[in-house]
PDB file of N, CA and C in Angstrom:
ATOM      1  N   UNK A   1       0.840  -1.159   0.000  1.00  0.00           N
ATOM      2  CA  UNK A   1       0.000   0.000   0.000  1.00  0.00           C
ATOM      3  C   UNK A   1       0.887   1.224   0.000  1.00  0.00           C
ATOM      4  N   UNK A   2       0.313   2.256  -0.034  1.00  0.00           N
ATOM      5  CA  UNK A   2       1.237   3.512  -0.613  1.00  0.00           C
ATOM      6  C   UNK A   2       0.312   4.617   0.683  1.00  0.00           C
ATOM      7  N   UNK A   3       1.149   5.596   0.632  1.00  0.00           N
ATOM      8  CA  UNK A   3       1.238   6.169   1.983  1.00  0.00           C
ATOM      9  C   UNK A   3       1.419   7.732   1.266  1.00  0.00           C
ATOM     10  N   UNK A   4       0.410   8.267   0.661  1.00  0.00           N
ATOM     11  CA  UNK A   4       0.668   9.834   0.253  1.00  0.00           C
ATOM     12  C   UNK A   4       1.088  10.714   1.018  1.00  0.00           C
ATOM     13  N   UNK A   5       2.161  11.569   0.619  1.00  0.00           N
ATOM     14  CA  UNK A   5       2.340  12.908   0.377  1.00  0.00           C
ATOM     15  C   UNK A   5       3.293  12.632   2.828  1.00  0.00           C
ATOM     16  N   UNK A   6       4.054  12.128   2.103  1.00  0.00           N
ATOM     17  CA  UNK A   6       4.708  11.759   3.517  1.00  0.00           C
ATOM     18  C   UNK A   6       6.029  12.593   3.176  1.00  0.00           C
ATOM     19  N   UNK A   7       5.830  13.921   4.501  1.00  0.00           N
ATOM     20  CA  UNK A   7       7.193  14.945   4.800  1.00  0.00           C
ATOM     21  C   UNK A   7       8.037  14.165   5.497  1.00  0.00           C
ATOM     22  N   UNK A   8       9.649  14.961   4.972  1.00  0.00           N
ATOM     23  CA  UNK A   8      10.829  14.695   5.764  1.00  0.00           C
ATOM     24  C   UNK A   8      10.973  14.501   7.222  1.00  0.00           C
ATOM     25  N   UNK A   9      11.254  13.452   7.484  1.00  0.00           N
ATOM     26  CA  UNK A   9      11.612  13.552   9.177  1.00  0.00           C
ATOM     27  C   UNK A   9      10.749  13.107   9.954  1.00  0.00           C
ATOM     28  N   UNK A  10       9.146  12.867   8.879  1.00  0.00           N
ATOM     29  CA  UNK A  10       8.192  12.947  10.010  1.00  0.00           C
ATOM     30  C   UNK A  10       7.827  10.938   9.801  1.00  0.00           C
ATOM     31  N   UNK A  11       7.742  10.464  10.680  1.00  0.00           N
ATOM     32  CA  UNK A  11       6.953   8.764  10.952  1.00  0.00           C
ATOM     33  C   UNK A  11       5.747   9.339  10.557  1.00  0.00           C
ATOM     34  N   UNK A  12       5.352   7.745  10.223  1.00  0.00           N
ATOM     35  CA  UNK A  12       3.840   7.732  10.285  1.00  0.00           C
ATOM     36  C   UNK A  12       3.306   6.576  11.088  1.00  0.00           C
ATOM     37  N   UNK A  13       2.245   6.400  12.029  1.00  0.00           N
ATOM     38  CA  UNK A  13       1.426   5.237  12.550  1.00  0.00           C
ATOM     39  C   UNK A  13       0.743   4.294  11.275  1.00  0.00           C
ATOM     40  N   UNK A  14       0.565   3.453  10.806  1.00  0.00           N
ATOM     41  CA  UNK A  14      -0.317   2.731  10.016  1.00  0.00           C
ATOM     42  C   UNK A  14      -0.910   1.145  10.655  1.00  0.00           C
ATOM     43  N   UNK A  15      -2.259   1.135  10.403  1.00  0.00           N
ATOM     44  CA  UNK A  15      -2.752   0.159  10.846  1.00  0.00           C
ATOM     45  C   UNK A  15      -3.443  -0.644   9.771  1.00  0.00           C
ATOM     46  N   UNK A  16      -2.998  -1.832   9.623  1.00  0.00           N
ATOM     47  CA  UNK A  16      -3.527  -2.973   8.510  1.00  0.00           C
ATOM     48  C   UNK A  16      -4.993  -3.821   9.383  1.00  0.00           C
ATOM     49  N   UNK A  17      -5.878  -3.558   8.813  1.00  0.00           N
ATOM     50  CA  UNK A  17      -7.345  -4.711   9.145  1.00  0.00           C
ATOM     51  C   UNK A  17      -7.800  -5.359   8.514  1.00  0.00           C
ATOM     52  N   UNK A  18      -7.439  -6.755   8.515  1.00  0.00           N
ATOM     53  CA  UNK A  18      -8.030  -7.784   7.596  1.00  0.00           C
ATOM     54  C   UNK A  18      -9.012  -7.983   8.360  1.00  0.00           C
ATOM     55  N   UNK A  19     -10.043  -8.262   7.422  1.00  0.00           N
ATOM     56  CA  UNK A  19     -11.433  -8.957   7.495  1.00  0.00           C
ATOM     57  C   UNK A  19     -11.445  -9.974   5.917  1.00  0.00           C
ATOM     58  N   UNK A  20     -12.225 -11.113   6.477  1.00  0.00           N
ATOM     59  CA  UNK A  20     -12.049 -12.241   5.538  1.00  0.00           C
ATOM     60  C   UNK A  20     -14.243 -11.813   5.063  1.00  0.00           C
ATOM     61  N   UNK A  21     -14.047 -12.175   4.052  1.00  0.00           N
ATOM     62  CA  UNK A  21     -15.966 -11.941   3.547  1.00  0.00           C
ATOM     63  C   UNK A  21     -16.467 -13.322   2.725  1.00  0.00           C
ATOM     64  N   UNK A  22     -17.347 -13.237   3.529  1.00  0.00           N
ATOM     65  CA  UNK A  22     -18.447 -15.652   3.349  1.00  0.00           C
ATOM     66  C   UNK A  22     -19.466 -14.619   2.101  1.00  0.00           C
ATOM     67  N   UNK A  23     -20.187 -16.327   2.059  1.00  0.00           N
ATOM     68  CA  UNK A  23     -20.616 -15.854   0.579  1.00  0.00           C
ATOM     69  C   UNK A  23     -21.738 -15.133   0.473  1.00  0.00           C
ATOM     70  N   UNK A  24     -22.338 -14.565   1.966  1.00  0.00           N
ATOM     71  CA  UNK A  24     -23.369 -13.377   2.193  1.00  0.00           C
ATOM     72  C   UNK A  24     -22.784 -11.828   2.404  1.00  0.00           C
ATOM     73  N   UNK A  25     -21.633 -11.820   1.721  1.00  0.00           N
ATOM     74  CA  UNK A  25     -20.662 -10.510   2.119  1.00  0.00           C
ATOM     75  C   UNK A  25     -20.593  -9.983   2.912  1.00  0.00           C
ATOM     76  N   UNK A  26     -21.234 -10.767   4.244  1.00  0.00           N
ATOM     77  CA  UNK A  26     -20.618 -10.168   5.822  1.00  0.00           C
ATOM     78  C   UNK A  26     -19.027 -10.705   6.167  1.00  0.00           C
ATOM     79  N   UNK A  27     -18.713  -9.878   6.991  1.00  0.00           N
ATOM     80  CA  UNK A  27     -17.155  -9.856   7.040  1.00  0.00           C
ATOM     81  C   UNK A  27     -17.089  -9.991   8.421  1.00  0.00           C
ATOM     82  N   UNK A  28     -15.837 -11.014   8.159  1.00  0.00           N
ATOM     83  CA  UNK A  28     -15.402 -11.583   9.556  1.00  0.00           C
ATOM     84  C   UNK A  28     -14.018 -10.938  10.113  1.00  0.00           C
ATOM     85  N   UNK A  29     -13.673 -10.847  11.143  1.00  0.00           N
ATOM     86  CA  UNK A  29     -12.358 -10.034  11.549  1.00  0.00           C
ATOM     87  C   UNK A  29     -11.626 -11.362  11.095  1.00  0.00           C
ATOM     88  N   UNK A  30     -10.449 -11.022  11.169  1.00  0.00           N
ATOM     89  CA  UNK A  30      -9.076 -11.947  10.586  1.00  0.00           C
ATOM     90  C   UNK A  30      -7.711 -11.354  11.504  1.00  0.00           C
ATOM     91  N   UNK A  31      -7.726 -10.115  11.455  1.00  0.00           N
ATOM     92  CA  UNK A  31      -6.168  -9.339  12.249  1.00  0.00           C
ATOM     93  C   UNK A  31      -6.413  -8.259  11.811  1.00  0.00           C
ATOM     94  N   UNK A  32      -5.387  -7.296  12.811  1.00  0.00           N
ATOM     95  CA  UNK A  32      -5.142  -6.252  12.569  1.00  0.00           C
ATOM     96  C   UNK A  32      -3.464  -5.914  13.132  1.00  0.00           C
ATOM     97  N   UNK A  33      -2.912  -5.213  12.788  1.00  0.00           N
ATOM     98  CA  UNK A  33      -1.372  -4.763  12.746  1.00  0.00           C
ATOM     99  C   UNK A  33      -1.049  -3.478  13.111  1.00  0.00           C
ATOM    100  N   UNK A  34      -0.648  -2.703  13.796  1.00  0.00           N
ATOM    101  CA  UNK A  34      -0.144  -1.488  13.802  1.00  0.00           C
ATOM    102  C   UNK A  34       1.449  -1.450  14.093  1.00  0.00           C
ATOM    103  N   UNK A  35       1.857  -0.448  13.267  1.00  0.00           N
ATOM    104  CA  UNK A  35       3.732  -0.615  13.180  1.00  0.00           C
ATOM    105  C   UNK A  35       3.739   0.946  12.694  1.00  0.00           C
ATOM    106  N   UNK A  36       5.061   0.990  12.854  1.00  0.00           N
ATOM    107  CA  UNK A  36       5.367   2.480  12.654  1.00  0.00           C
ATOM    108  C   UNK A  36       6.703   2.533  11.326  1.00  0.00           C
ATOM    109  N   UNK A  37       5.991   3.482  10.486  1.00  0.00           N
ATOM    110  CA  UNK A  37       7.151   3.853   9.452  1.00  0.00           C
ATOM    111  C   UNK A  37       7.926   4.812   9.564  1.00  0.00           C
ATOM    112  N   UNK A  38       8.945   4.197   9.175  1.00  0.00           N
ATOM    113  CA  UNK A  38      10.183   5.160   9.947  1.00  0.00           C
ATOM    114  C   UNK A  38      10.133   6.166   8.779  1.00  0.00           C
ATOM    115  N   UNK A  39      10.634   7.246   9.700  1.00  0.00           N
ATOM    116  CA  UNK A  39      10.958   9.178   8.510  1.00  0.00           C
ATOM    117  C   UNK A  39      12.054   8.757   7.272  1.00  0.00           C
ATOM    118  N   UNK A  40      11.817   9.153   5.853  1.00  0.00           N
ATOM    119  CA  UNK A  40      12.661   9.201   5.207  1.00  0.00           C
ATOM    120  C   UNK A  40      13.550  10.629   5.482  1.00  0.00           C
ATOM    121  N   UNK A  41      14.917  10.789   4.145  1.00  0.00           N
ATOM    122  CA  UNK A  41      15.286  12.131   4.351  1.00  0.00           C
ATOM    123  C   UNK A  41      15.327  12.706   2.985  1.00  0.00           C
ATOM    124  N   UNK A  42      14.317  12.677   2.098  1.00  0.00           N
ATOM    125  CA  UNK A  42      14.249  12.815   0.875  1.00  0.00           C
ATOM    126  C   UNK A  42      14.258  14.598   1.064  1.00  0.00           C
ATOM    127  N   UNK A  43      14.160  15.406   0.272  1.00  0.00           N
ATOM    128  CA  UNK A  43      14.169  16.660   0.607  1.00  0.00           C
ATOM    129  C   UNK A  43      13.019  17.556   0.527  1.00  0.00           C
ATOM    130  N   UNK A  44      12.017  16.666  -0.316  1.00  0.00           N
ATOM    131  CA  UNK A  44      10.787  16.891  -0.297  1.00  0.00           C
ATOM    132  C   UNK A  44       9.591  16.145   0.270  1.00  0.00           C
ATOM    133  N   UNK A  45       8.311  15.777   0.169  1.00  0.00           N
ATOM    134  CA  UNK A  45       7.288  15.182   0.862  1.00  0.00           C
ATOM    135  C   UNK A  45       6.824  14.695  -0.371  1.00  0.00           C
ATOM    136  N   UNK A  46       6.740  12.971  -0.013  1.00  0.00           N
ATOM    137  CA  UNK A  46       6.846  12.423  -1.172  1.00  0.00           C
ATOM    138  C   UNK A  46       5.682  11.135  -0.916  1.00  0.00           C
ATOM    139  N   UNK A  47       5.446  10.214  -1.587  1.00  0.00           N
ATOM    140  CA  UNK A  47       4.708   8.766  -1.137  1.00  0.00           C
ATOM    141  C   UNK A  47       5.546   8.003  -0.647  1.00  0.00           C
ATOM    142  N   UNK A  48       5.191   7.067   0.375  1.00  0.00           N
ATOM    143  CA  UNK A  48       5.745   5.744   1.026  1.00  0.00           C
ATOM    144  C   UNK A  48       5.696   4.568   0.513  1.00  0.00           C
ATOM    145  N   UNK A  49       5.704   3.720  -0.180  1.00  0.00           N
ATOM    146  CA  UNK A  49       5.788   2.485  -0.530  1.00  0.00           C
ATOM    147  C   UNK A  49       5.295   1.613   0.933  1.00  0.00           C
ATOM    148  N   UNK A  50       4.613   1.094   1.188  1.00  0.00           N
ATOM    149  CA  UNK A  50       4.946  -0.157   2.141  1.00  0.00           C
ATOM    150  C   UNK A  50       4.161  -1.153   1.834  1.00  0.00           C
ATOM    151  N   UNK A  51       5.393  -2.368   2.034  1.00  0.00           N
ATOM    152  CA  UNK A  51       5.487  -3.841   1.232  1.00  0.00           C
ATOM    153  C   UNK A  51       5.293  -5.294   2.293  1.00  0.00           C
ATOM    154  N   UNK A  52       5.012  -5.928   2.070  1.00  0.00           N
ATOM    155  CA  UNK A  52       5.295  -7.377   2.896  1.00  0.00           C
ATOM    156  C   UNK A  52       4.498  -7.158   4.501  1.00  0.00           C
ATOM    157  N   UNK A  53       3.176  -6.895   4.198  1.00  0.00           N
ATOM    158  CA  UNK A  53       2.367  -6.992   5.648  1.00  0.00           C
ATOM    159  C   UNK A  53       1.874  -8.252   5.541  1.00  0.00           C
ATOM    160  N   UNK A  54       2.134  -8.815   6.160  1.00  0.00           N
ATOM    161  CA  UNK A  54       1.919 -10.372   6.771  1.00  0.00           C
ATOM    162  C   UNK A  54       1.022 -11.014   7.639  1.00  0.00           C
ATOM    163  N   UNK A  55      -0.045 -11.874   7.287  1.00  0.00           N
ATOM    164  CA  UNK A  55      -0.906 -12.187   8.045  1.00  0.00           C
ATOM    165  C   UNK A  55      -1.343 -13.893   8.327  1.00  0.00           C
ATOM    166  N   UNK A  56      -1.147 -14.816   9.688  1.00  0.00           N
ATOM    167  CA  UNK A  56      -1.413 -15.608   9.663  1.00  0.00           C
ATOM    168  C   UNK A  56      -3.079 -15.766   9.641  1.00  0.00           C
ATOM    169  N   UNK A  57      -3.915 -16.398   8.772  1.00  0.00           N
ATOM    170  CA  UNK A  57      -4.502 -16.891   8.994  1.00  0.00           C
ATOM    171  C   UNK A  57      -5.421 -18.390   9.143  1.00  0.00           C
ATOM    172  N   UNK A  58      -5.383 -19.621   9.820  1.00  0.00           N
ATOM    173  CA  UNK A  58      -6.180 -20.301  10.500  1.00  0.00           C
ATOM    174  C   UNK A  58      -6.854 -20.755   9.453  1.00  0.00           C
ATOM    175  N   UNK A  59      -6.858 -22.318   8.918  1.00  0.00           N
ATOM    176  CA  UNK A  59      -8.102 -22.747   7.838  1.00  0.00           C
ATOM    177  C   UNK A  59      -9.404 -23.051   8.429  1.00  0.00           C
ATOM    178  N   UNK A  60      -9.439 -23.158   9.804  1.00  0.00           N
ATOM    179  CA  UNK A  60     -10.728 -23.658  10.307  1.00  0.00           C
ATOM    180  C   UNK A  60     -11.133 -22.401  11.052  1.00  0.00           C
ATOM    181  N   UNK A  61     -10.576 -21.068  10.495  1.00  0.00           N
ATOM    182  CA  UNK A  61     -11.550 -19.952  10.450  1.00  0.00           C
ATOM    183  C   UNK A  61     -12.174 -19.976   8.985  1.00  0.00           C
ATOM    184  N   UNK A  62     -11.969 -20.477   7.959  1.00  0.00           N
ATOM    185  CA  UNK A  62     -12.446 -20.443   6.769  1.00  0.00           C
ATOM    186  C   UNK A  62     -14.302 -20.329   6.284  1.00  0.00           C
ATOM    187  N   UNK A  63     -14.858 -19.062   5.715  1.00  0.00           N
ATOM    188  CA  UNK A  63     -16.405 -19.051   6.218  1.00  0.00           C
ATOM    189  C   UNK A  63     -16.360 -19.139   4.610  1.00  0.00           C
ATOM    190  N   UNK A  64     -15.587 -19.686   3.688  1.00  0.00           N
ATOM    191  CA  UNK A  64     -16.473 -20.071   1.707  1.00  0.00           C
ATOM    192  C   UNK A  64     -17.193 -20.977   2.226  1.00  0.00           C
ATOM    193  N   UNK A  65     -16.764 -22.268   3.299  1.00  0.00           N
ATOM    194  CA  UNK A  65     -17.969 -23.400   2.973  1.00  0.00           C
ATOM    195  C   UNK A  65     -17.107 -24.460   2.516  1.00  0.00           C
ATOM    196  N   UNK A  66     -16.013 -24.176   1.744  1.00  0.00           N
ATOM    197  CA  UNK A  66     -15.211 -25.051   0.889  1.00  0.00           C
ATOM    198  C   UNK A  66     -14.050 -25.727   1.870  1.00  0.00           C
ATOM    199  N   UNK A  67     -13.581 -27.103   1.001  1.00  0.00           N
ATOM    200  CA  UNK A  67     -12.376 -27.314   1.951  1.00  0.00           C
ATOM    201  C   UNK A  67     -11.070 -27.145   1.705  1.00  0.00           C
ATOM    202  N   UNK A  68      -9.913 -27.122   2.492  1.00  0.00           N
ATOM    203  CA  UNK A  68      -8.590 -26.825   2.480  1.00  0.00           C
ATOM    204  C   UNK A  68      -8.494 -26.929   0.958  1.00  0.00           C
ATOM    205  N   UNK A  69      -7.746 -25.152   0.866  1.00  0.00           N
ATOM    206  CA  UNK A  69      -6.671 -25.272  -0.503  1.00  0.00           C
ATOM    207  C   UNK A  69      -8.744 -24.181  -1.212  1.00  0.00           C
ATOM    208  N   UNK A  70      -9.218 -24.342  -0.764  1.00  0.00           N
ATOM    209  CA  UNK A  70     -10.321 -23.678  -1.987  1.00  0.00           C
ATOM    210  C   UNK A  70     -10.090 -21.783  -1.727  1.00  0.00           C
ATOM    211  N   UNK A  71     -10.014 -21.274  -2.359  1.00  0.00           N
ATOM    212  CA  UNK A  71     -10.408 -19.746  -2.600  1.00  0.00           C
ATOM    213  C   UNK A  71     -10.877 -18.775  -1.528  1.00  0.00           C
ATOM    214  N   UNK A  72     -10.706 -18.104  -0.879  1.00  0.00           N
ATOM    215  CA  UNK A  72     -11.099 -17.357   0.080  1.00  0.00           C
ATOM    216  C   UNK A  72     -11.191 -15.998  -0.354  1.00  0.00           C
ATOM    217  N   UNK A  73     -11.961 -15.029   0.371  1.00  0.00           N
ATOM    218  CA  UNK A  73     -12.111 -13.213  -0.165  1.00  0.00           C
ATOM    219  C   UNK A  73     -11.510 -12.930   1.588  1.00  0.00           C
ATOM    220  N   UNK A  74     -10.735 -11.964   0.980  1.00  0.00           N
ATOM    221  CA  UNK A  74     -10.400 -10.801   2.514  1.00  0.00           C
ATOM    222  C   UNK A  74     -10.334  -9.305   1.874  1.00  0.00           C
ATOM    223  N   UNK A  75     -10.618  -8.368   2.568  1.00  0.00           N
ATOM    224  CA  UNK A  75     -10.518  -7.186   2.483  1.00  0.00           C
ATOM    225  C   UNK A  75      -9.516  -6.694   3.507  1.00  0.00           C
ATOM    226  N   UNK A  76      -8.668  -5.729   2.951  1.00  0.00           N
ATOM    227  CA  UNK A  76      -7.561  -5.248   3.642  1.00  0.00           C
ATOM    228  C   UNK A  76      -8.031  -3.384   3.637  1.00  0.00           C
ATOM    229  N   UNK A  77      -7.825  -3.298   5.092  1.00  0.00           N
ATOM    230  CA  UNK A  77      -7.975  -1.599   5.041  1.00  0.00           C
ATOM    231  C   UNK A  77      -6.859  -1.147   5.604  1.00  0.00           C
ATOM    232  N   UNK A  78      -6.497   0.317   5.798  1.00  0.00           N
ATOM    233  CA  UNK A  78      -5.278   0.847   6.219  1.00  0.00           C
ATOM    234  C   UNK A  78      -6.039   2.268   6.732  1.00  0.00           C
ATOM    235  N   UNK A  79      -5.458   2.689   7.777  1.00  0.00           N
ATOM    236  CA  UNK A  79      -5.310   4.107   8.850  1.00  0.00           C
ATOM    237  C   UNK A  79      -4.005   3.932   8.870  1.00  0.00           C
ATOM    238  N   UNK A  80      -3.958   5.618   8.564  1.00  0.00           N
ATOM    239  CA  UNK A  80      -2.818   5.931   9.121  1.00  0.00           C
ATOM    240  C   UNK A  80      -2.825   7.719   9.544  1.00  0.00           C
ATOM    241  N   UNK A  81      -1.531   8.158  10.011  1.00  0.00           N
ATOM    242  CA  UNK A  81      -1.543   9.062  10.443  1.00  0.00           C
ATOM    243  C   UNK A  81      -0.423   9.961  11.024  1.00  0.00           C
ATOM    244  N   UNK A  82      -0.156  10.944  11.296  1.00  0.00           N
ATOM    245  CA  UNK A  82       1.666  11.236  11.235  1.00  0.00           C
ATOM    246  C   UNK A  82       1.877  11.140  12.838  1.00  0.00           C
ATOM    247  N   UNK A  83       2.879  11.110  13.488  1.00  0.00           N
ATOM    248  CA  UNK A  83       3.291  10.763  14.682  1.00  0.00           C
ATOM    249  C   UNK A  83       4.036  12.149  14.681  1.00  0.00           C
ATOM    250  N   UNK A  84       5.010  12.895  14.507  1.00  0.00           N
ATOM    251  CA  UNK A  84       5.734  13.916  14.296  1.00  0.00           C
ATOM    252  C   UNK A  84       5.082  14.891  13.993  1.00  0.00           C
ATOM    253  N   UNK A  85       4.709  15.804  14.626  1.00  0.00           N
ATOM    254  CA  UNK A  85       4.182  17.676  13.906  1.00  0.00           C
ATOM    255  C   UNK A  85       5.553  18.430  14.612  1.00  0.00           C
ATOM    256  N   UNK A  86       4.816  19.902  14.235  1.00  0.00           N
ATOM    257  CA  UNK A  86       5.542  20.913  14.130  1.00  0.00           C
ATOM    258  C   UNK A  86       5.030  21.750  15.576  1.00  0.00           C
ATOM    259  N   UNK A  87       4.047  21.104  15.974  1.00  0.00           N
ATOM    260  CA  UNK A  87       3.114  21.357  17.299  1.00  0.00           C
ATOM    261  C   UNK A  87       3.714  21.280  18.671  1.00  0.00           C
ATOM    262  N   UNK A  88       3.945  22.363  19.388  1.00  0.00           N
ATOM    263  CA  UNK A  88       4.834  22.451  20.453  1.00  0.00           C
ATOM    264  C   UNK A  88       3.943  23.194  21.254  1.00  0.00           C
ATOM    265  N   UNK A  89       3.851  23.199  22.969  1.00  0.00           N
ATOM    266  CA  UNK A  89       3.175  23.189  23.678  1.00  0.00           C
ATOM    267  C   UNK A  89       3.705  24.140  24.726  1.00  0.00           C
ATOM    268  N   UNK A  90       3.292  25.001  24.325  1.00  0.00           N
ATOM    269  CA  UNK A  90       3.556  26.946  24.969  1.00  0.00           C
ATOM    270  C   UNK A  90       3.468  27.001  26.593  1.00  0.00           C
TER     271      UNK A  90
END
């Protein structure tokens, strides 16, 4: 997932939420992740790339109906948010 318009110096919080979806498109939780991206030092405010979020999930959470090895749907969402301002406390 990609991470817009991310300034020098500053982290960001991001949180990954899988939810897995059965064949009535209600959605089941699966995981969620929060990790912190570290500040680049590019010289401008640029996009983030971030790669390889990783999720175990469990076949006998499986809600297709089907057995081991068949097709599954998950939806992946992302929050995020900057950790670093310019905000100092008078």
């Amino acid at each position: 997932m990609t991470i817009k318009n991310v300034c020098p110096g500053r982290r960001v919080a991001l949180a990954a939420i899988l939810t897995e979806v059965d064949q009535e498109n209600v959605e089941h939780q699966r995981g969620m992740k929060a990790m912190t991206i570290p500040a680049h030092n590019f010289p401008m405010c640029r996009d983030v790339l971030v790669k390889g979020i990783k999720f175990v999930v469990p076949e006998d959470l499986n809600v297709s109906g089907e057995t081991m090895c068949s097709p599954r749907k998950f939806k992946a969402r992302f929050i995020a948010n900057n950790i670093d301002t310019d905000y100092t406390c008078l």
